[in-house]
Protein backbone atom coordinates (compact mmCIF):
# COMPACT_ATOMS: atom_id res chain seq x y z
CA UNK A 1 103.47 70.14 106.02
CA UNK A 2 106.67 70.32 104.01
CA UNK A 3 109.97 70.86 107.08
CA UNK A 4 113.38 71.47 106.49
CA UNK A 5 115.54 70.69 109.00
CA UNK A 6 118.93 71.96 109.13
CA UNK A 7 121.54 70.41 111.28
CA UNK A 8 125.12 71.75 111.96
CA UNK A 9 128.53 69.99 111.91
CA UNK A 10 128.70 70.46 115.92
CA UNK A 11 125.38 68.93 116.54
CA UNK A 12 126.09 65.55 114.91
CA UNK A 13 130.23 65.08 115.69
CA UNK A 14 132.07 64.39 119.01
CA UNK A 15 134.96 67.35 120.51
CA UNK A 16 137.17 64.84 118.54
CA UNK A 17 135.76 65.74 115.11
CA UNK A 18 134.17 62.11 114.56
CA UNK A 19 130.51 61.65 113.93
CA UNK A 20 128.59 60.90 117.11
CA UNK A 21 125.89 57.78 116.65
CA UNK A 22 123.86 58.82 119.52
CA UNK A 23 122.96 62.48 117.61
CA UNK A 24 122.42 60.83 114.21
CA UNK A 25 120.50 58.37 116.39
CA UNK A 26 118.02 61.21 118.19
CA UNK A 27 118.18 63.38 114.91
CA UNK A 28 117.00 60.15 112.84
CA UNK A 29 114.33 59.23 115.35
CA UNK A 30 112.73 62.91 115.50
CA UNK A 31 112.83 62.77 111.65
CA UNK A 32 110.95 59.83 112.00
CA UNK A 33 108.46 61.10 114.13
CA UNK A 34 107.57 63.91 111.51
CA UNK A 35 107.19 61.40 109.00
CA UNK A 36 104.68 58.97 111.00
CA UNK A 37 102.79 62.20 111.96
CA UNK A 38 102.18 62.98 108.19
CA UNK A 39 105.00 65.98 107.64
CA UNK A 40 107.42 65.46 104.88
CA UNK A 41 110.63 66.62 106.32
CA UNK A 42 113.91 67.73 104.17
CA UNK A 43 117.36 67.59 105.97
CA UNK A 44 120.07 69.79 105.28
CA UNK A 45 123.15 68.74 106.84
CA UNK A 46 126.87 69.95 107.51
CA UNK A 47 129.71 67.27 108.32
CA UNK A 48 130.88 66.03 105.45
CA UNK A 49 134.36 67.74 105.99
CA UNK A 50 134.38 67.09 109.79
CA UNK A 51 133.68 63.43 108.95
CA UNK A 52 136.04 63.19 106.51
CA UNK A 53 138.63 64.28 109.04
CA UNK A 54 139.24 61.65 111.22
CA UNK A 55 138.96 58.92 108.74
CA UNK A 56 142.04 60.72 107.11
CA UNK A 57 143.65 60.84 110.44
CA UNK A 58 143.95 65.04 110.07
CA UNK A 59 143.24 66.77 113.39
CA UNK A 60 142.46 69.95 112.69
CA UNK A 61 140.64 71.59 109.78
CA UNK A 62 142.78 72.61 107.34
CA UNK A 63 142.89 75.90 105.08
CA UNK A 64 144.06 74.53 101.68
CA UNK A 65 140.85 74.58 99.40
CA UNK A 66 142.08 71.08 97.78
CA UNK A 67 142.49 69.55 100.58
CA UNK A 68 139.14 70.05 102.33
CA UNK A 69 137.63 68.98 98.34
CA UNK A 70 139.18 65.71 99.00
CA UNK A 71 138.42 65.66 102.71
CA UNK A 72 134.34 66.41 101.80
CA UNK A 73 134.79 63.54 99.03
CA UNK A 74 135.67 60.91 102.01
CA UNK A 75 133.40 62.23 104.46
CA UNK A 76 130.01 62.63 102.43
CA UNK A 77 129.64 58.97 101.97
CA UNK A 78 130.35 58.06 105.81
CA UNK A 79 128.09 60.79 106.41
CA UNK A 80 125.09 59.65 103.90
CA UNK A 81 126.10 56.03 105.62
CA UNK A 82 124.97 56.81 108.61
CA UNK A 83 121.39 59.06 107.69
CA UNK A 84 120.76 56.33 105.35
CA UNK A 85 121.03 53.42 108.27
CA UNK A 86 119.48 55.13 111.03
CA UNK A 87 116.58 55.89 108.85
CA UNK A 88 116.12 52.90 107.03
CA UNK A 89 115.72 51.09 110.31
CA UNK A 90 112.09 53.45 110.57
CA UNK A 91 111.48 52.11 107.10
CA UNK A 92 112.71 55.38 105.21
CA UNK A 93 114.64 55.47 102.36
CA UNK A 94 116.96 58.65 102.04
CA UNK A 95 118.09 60.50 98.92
CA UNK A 96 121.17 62.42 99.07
CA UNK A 97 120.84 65.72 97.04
CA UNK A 98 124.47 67.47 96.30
CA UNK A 99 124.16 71.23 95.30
CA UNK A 100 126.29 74.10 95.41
CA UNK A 101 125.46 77.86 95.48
CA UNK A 102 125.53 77.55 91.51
CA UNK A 103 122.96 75.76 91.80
CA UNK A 104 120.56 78.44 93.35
CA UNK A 105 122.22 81.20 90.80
CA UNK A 106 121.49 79.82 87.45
CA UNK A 107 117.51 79.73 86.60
CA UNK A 108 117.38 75.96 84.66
CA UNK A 109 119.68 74.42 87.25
CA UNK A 110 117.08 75.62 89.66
CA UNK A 111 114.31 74.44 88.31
CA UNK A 112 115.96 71.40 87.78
CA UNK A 113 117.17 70.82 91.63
CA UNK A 114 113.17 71.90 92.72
CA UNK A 115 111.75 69.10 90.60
CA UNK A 116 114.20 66.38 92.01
CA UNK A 117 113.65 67.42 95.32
CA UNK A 118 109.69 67.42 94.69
CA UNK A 119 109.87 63.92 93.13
CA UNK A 120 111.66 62.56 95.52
CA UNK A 121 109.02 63.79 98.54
CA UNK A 122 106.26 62.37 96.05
CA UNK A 123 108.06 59.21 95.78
CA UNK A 124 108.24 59.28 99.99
CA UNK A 125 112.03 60.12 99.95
CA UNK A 126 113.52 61.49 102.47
CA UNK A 127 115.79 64.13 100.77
CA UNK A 128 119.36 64.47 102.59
CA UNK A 129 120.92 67.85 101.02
CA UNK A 130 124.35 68.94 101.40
CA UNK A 131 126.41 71.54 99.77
CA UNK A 132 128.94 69.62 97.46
CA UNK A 133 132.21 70.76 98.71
CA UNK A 134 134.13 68.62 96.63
CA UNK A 135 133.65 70.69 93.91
CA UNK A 136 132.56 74.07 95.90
CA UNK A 137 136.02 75.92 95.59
CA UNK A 138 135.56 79.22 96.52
CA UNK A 139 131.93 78.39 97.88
CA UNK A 140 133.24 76.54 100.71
CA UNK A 141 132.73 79.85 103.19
CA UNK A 142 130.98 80.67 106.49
CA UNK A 143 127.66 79.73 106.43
CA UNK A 144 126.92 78.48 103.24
CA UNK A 145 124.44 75.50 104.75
CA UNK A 146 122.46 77.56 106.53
CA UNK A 147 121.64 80.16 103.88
CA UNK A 148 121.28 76.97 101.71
CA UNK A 149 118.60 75.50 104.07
CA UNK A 150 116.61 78.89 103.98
CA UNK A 151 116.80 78.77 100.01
CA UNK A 152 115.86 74.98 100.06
CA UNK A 153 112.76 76.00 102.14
CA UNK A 154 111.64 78.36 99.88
CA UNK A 155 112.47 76.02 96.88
CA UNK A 156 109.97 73.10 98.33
CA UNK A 157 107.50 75.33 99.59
CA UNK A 158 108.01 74.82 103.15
CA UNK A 159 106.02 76.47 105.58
CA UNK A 160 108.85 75.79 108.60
CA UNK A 161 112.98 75.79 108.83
CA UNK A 162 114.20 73.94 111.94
CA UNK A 163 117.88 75.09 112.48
CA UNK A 164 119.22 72.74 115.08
CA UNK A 165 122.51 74.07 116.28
CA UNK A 166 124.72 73.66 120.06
CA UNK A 167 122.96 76.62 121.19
CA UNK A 168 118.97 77.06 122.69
CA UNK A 169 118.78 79.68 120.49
CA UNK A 170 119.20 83.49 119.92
CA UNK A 171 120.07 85.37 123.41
CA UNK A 172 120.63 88.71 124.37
CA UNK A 173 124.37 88.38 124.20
CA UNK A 174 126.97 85.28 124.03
CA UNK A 175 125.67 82.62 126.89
CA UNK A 176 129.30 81.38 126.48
CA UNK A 177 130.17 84.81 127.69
CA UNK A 178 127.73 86.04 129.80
CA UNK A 179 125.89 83.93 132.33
CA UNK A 180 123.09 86.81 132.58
CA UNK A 181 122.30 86.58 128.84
CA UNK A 182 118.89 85.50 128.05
CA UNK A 183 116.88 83.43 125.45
CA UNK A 184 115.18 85.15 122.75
CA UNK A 185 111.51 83.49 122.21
CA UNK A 186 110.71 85.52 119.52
CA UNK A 187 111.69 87.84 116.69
CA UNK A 188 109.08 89.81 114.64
CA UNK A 189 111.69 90.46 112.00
CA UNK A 190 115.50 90.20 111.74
CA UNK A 191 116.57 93.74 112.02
CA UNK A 192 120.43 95.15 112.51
CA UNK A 193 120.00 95.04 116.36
CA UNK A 194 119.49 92.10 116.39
CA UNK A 195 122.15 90.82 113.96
CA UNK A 196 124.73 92.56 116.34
CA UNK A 197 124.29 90.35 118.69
CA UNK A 198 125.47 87.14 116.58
CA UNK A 199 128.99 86.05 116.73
CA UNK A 200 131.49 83.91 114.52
CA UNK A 201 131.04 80.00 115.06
CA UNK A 202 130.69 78.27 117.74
CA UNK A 203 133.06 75.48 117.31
CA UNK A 204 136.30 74.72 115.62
CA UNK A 205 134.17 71.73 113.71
CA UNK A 206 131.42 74.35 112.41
CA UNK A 207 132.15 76.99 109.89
CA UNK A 208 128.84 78.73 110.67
CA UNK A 209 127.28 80.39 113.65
CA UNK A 210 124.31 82.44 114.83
CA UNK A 211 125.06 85.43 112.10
CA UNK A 212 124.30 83.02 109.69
CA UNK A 213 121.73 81.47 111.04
CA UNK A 214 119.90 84.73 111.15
CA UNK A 215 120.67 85.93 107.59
CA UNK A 216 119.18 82.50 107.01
CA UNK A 217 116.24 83.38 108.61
CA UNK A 218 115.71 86.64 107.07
CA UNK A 219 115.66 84.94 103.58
CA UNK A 220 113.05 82.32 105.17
CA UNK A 221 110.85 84.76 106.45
CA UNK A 222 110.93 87.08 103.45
CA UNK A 223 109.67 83.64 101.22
CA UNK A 224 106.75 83.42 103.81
CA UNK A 225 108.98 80.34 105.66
CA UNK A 226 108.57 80.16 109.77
CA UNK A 227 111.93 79.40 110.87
CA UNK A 228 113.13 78.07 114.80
CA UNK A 229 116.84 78.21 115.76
CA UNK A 230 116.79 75.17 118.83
CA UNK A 231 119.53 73.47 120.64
CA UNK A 232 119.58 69.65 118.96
CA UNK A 233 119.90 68.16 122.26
CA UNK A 234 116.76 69.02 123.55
CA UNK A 235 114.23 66.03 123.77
CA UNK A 236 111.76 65.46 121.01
CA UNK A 237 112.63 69.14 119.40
CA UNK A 238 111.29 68.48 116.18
CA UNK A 239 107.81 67.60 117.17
CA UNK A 240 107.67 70.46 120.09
CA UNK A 241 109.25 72.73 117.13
CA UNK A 242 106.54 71.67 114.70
CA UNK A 243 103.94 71.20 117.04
CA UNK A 244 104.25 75.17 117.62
CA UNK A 245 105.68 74.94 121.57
CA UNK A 246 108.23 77.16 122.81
CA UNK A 247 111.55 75.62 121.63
CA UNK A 248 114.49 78.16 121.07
CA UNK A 249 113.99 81.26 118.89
CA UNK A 250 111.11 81.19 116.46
CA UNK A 251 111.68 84.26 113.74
CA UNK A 252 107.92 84.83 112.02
CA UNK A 253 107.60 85.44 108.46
CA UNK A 254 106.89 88.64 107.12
CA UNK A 255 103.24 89.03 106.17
CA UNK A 256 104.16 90.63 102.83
CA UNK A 257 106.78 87.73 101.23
CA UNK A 258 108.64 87.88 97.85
CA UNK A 259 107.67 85.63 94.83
CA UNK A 260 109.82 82.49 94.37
CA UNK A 261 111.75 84.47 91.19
CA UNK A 262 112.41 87.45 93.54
CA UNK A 263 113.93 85.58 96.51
CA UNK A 264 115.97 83.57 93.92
CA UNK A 265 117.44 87.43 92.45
CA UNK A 266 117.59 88.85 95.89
CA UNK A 267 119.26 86.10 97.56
CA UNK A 268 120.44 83.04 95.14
CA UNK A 269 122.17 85.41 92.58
CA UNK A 270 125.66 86.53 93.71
CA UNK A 271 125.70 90.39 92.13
CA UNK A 272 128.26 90.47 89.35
CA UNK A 273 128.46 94.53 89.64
CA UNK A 274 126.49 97.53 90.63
CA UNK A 275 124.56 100.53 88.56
CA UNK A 276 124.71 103.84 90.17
CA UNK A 277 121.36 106.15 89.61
CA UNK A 278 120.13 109.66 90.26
CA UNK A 279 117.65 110.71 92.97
CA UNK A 280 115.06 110.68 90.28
CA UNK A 281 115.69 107.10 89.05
CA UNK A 282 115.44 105.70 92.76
CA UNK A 283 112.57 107.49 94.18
CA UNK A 284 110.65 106.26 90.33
CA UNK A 285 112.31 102.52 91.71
CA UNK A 286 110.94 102.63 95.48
CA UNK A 287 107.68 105.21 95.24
CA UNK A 288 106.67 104.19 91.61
CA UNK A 289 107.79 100.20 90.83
CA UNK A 290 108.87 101.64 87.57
CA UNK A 291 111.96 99.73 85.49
CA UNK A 292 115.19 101.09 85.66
CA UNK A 293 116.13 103.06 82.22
CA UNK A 294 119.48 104.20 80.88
CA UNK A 295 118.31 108.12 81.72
CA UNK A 296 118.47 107.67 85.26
CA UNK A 297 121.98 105.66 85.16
CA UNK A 298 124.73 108.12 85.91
CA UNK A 299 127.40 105.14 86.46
CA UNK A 300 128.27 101.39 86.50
CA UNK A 301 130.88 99.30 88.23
CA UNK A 302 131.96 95.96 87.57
CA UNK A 303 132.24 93.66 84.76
CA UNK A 304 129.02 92.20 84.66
CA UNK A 305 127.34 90.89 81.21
CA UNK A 306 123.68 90.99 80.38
CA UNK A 307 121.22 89.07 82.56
CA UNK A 308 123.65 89.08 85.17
CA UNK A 309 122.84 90.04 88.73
CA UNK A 310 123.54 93.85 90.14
CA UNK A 311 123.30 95.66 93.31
CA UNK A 312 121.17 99.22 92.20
CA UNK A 313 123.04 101.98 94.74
CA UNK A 314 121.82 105.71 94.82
CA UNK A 315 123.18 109.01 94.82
CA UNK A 316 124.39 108.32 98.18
CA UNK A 317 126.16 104.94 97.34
CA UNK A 318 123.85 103.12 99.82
CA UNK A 319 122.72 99.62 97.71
CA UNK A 320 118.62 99.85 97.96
CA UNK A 321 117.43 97.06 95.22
CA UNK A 322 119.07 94.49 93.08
CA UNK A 323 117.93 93.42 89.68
CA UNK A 324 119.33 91.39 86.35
CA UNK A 325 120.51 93.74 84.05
CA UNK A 326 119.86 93.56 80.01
CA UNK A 327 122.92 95.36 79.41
CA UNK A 328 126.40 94.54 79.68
CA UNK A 329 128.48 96.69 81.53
CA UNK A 330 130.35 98.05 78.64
CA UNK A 331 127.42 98.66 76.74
CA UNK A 332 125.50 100.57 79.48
CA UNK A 333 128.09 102.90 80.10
CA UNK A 334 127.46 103.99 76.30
CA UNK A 335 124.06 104.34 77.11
CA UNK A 336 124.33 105.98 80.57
CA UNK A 337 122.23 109.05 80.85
CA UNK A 338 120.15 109.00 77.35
CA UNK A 339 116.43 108.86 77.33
CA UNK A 340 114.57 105.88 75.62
CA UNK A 341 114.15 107.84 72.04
CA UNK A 342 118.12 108.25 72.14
CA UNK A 343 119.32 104.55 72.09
CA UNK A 344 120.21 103.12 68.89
CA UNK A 345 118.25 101.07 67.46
CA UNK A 346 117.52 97.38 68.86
CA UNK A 347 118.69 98.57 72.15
CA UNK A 348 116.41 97.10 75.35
CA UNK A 349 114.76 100.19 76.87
CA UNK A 350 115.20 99.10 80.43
CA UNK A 351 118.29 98.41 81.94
CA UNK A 352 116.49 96.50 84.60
CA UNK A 353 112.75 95.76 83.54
CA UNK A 354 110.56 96.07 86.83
CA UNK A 355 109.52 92.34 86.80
CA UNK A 356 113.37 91.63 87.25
CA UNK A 357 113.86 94.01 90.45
CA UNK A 358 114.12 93.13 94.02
CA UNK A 359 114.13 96.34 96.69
CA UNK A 360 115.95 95.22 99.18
CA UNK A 361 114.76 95.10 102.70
């Protein structure tokens, strides 16, 4: 079985921002474990900034985009230091695997990233992703790792996503907070209730936190993943986690899951605009799988160009699918409104072909 694990900045670093032995120690070991009990695991890790840090000799995190570029570029190879020791002392070779969200967003870079990270498990790699922040600009934002570990999941065909964070998992309100707040076990599906009761980060070293962690598990359980939020301190979490025991939060997959092209539209592709439609047009998109065509379009926002990614909203401006257009915006709003046997000539009858269309959950 194919398991991402996804471990967060706080898990693996001291209160002081440096990276703590002893976790990359345990979190090597259970890695290990999978491995000698035939799983292929994938790790996705956060630190690279917060390792960066001290060796710089800067105490707190700063703001400035080019400064925590240059802070990632120091810390990625103490970071990939460490994995690659621990691990080679269980005989495993590691193979870090940089990628950014424009990775995910453009089809051939995709594919591309999903054939490395396939070779390398054939080869008996241990792949060792993080998101390339020295390059990331803008990308470097709140939870970027852990949606990246759900997309990684669905990229290798996992059938699990361990997200080891500080916490024991999802409770019924902040356990920093509240010493009556309970542990969630189990979530059928990730619904707004329950993403109410997620907060910001946990930690001054983390730039993620339970919200993300759960809109990383609704992309995992709409690709058919299995994904458990557990506290990385807990002894021999991995193989309890794998082995099915009750560790943290487990969040089941939906029984009906998305193809690989339509998680990569719904939730890989950052939406460059959005079409408006009639009540006709969305009730043919929802009741009917039908394409979208220009006579339903009453309106388009954004600057978006053909084959670009774009949120579908109805009459009521409420976003219900998203789908890569064939027209640019300019040239749709020409079009908006006609029927099919009204475009001129060479123009694509569907604004969004069917095949191309994601209804959002």
């Amino acid at each position: 079985m194919i398991v991402v694990v996804k471990v967060g900045t706080s898990s693996i670093t001291r209160e002081t921002g440096e990276i703590d032995d002893d976790a990359v120690r345990r979190l090597g070991e259970g890695l290990a474990a999978l491995r000698s009990d035939g799983h292929e695991p994938v790790l996705v890790s956060s630190g690279a900034i917060a390792a960066g840090l001290p060796a710089l000799g800067i105490t707190r995190r700063p703001s400035d985009v080019g400064l925590l570029q240059a802070v990632a570029a120091v810390g990625q190879p103490l970071l990939m230091e460490r994995f690659s020791g621990v691990l080679g002392g269980y005989g495993i070779v590691a193979g870090q695997v940089l990628l950014t969200p424009g990775d995910f967003g453009a089809r051939s870079r995709y594919l591309h990233a999903r054939s490395t990270l396939r070779r390398l498990l054939d080869l008996g790699v241990l792949p060792v992703v993080n998101e390339n922040d020295t390059v990331a600009d803008d990308e470097i934002r709140f939870g970027d790792n852990d949606r990246m570990a759900a997309l990684v999941a669905q990229m290798v065909g996992a059938e699990l996503l361990v997200m080891l964070t500080d916490q024991a998992g999802l409770h019924t309100a902040d356990p920093r907070l509240d010493a009556e707040a309970s542990l969630i076990e189990e979530i059928q599906e990730v619904d707004a209730a329950l993403e109410t009761l997620a907060g910001s980060a946990g930690t001054a070293r983390g730039s993620g936190g339970m919200a993300s962690k759960l809109a990383a598990a609704k992309i995992a359980a709409w690709s058919g993943v299995s994904v458990v939020i557990a506290d990385a301190r807990t002894p021999r979490v991995l193989r309890e986690t794998v082995a099915g025991r009750s560790v943290g939060t487990r969040v089941r997959p939906r029984s009906t899951r998305l193809p690989s092209r339509k998680v990569w539209i719904a939730f890989a592709r950052p939406s460059s605009g959005r079409v408006i439609v009639d009540e006709g047009a969305r009730r043919a998109l929802l009741d009917d799988g039908r394409s979208l065509l220009a006579a339903g379009v009453v309106g388009a926002d954004g600057d978006f160009e053909a084959d670009d990614a774009v949120e579908v909203l109805g009459p009521d401006g409420v976003a219900f699918a998203k789908g890569l257009t064939r027209y640019s915006a300019e040239a749709l709003r020409a079009v908006t409104g006609r029927r099919s046997d009204e475009l001129p000539e060479g123009a694509p009858h569907e604004v969004v072909h069917r095949d191309d269309l994601v209804v959002l959950p």
